[in-house]
C-alpha atoms as a PDB file:
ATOM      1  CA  UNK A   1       0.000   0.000   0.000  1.00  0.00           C
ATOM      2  CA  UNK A   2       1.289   3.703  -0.689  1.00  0.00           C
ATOM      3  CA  UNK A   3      -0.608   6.672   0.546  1.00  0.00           C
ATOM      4  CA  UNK A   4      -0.089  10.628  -0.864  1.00  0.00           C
ATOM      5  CA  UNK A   5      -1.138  12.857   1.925  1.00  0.00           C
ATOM      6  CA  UNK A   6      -1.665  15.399  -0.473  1.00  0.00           C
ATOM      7  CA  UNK A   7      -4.087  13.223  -1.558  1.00  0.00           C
ATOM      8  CA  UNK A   8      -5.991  12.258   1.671  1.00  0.00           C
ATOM      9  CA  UNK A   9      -8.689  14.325   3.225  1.00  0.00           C
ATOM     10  CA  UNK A  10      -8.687  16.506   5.925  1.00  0.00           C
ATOM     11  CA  UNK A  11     -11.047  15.748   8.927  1.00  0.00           C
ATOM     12  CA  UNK A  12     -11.902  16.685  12.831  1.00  0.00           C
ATOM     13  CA  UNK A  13     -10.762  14.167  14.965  1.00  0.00           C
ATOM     14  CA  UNK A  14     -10.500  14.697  19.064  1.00  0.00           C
ATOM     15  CA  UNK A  15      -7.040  16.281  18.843  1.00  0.00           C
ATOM     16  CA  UNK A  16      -7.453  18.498  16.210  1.00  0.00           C
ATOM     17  CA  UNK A  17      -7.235  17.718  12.508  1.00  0.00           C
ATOM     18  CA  UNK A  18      -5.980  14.595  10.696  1.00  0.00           C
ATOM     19  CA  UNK A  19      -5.377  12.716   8.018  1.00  0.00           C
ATOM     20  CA  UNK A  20      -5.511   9.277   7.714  1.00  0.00           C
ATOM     21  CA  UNK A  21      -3.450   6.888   5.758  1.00  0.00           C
ATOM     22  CA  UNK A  22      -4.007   2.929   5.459  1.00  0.00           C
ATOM     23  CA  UNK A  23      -7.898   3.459   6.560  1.00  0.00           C
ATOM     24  CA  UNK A  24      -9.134   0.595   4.938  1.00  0.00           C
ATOM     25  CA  UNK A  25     -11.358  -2.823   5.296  1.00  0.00           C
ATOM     26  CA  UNK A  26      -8.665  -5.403   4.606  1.00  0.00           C
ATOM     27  CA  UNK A  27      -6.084  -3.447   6.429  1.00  0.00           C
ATOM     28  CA  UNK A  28      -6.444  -4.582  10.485  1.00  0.00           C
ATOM     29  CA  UNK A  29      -2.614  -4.075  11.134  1.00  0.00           C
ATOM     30  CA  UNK A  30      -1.254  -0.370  10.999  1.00  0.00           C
ATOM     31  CA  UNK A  31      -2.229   3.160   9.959  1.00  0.00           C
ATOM     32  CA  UNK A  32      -0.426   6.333   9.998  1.00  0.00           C
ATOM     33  CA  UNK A  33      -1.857   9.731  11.266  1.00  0.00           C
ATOM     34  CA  UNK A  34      -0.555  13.677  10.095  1.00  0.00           C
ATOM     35  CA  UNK A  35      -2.399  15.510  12.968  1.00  0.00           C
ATOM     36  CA  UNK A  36      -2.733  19.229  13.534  1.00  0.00           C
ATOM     37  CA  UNK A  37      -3.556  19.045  17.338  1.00  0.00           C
ATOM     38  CA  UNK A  38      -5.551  22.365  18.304  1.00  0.00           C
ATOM     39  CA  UNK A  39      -5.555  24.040  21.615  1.00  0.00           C
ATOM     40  CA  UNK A  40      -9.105  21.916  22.679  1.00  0.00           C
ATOM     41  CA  UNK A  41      -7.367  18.521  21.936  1.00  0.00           C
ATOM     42  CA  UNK A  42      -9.264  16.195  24.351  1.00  0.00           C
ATOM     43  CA  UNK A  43      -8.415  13.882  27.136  1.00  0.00           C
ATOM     44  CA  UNK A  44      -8.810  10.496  25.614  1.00  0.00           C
ATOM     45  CA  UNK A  45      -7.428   6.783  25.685  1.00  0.00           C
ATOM     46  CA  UNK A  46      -7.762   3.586  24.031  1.00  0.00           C
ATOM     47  CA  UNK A  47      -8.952  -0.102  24.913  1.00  0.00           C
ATOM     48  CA  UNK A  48      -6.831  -1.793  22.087  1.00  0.00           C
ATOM     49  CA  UNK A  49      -4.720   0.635  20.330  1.00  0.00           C
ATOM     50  CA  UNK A  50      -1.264   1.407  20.798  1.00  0.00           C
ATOM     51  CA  UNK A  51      -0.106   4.842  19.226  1.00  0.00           C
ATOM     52  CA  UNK A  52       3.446   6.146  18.540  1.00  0.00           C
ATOM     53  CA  UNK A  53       3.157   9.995  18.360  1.00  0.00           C
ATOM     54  CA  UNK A  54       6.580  11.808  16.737  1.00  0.00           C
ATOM     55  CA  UNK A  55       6.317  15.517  16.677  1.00  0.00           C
ATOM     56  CA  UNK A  56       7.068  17.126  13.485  1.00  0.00           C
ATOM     57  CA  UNK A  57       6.350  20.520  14.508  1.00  0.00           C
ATOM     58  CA  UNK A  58       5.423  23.137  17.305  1.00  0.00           C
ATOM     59  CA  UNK A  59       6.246  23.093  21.371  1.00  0.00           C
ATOM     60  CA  UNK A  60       4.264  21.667  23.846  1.00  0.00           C
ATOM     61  CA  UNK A  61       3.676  18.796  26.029  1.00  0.00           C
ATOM     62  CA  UNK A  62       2.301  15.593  26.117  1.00  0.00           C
ATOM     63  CA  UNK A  63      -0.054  14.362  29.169  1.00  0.00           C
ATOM     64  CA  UNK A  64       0.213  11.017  30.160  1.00  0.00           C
ATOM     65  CA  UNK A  65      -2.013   9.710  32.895  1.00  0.00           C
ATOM     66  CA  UNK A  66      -2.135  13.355  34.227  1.00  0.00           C
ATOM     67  CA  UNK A  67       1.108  13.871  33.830  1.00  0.00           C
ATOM     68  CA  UNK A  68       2.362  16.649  31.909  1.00  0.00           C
ATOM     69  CA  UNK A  69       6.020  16.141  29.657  1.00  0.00           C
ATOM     70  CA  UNK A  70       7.261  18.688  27.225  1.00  0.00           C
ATOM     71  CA  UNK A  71       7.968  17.829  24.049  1.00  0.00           C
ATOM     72  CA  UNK A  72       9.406  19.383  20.979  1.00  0.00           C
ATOM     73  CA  UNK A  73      10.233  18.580  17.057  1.00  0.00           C
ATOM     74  CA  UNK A  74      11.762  15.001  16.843  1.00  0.00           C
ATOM     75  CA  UNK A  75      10.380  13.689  20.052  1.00  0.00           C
ATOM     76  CA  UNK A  76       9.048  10.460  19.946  1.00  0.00           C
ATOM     77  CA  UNK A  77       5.773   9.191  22.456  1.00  0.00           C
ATOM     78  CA  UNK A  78       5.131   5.766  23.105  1.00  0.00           C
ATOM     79  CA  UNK A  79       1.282   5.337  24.659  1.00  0.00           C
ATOM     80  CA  UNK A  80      -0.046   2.251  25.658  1.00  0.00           C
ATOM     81  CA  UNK A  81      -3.720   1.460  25.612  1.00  0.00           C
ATOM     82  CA  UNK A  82      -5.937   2.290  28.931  1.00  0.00           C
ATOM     83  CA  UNK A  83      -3.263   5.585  28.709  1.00  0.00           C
ATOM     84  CA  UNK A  84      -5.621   9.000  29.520  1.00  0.00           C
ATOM     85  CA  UNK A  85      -3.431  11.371  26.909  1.00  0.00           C
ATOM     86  CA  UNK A  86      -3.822  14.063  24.934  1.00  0.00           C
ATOM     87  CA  UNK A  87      -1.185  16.712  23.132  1.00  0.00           C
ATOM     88  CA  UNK A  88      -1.527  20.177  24.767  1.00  0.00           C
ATOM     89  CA  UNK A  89      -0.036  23.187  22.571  1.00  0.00           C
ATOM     90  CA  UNK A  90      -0.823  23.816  18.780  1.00  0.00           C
ATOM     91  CA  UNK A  91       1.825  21.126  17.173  1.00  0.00           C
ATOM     92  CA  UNK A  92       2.278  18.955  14.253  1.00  0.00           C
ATOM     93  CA  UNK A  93       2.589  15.170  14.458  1.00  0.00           C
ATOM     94  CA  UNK A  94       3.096  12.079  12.711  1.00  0.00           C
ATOM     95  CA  UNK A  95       0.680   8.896  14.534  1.00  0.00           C
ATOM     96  CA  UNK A  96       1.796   5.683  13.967  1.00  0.00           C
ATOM     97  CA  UNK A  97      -1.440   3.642  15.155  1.00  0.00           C
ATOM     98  CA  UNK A  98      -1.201  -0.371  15.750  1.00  0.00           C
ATOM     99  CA  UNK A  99      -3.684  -1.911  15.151  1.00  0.00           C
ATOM    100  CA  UNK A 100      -5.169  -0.121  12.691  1.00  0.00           C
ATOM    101  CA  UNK A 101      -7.235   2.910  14.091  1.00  0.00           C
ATOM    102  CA  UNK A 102     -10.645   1.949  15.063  1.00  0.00           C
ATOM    103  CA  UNK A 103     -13.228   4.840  15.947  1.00  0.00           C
ATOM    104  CA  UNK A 104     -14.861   2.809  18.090  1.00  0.00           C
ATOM    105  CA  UNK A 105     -12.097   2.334  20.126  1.00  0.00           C
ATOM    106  CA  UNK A 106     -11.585   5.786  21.251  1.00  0.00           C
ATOM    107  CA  UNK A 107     -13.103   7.142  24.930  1.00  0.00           C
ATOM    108  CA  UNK A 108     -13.609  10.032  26.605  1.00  0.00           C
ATOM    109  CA  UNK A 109     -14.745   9.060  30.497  1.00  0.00           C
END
């Protein structure tokens, strides 16, 4: 599979905007996010999916369980499902999700 992100749609998502590569039927194994997280990027965690954020662009921090790091261009996030996260400054990443992303498996409480 190949994707062109100039190619791929623009849409809301909880963090901001993204684009989506990989979304697909016969795909259950990987997709890969380009996310412009906004300022209300929401508090959120997963039951199955395991994301790898790498920030591209922008300062700001990551929160992790209530925790709050600080992150820059080139850092790399590991989050592990059950993980409450969110990005918190106006950044650029690149989301490496595993198994493929699943908007069912996404949860705000």
């Amino acid at each position: 599979m190949i994707a062109r992100f100039d190619e791929i749609d623009v849409n809301k998502c909880s963090c901001g905007y993204t684009q989506r590569a990989f979304v697909s039927p016969d795909n259950p194994t990987a997709t890969l996010h380009i996310v412009e997280i906004s300022e209300e990027a929401k508090i959120h965690y997963h039951k199955k999916l395991t994301e790898i954020y790498l920030v591209l662009e922008g300062n700001g921090a990551i929160e992790l369980d209530g925790k709050l790091i600080p992150v820059k261009p080139l850092t790399a996030i590991l989050i592990k499902p059950l993980c409450r996260h969110r990005a918190v400054g106006r950044m650029r990443i690149a989301n490496v999700v595993i198994p493929a992303f699943d908007p069912k498996d996404e949860y705000f409480n």
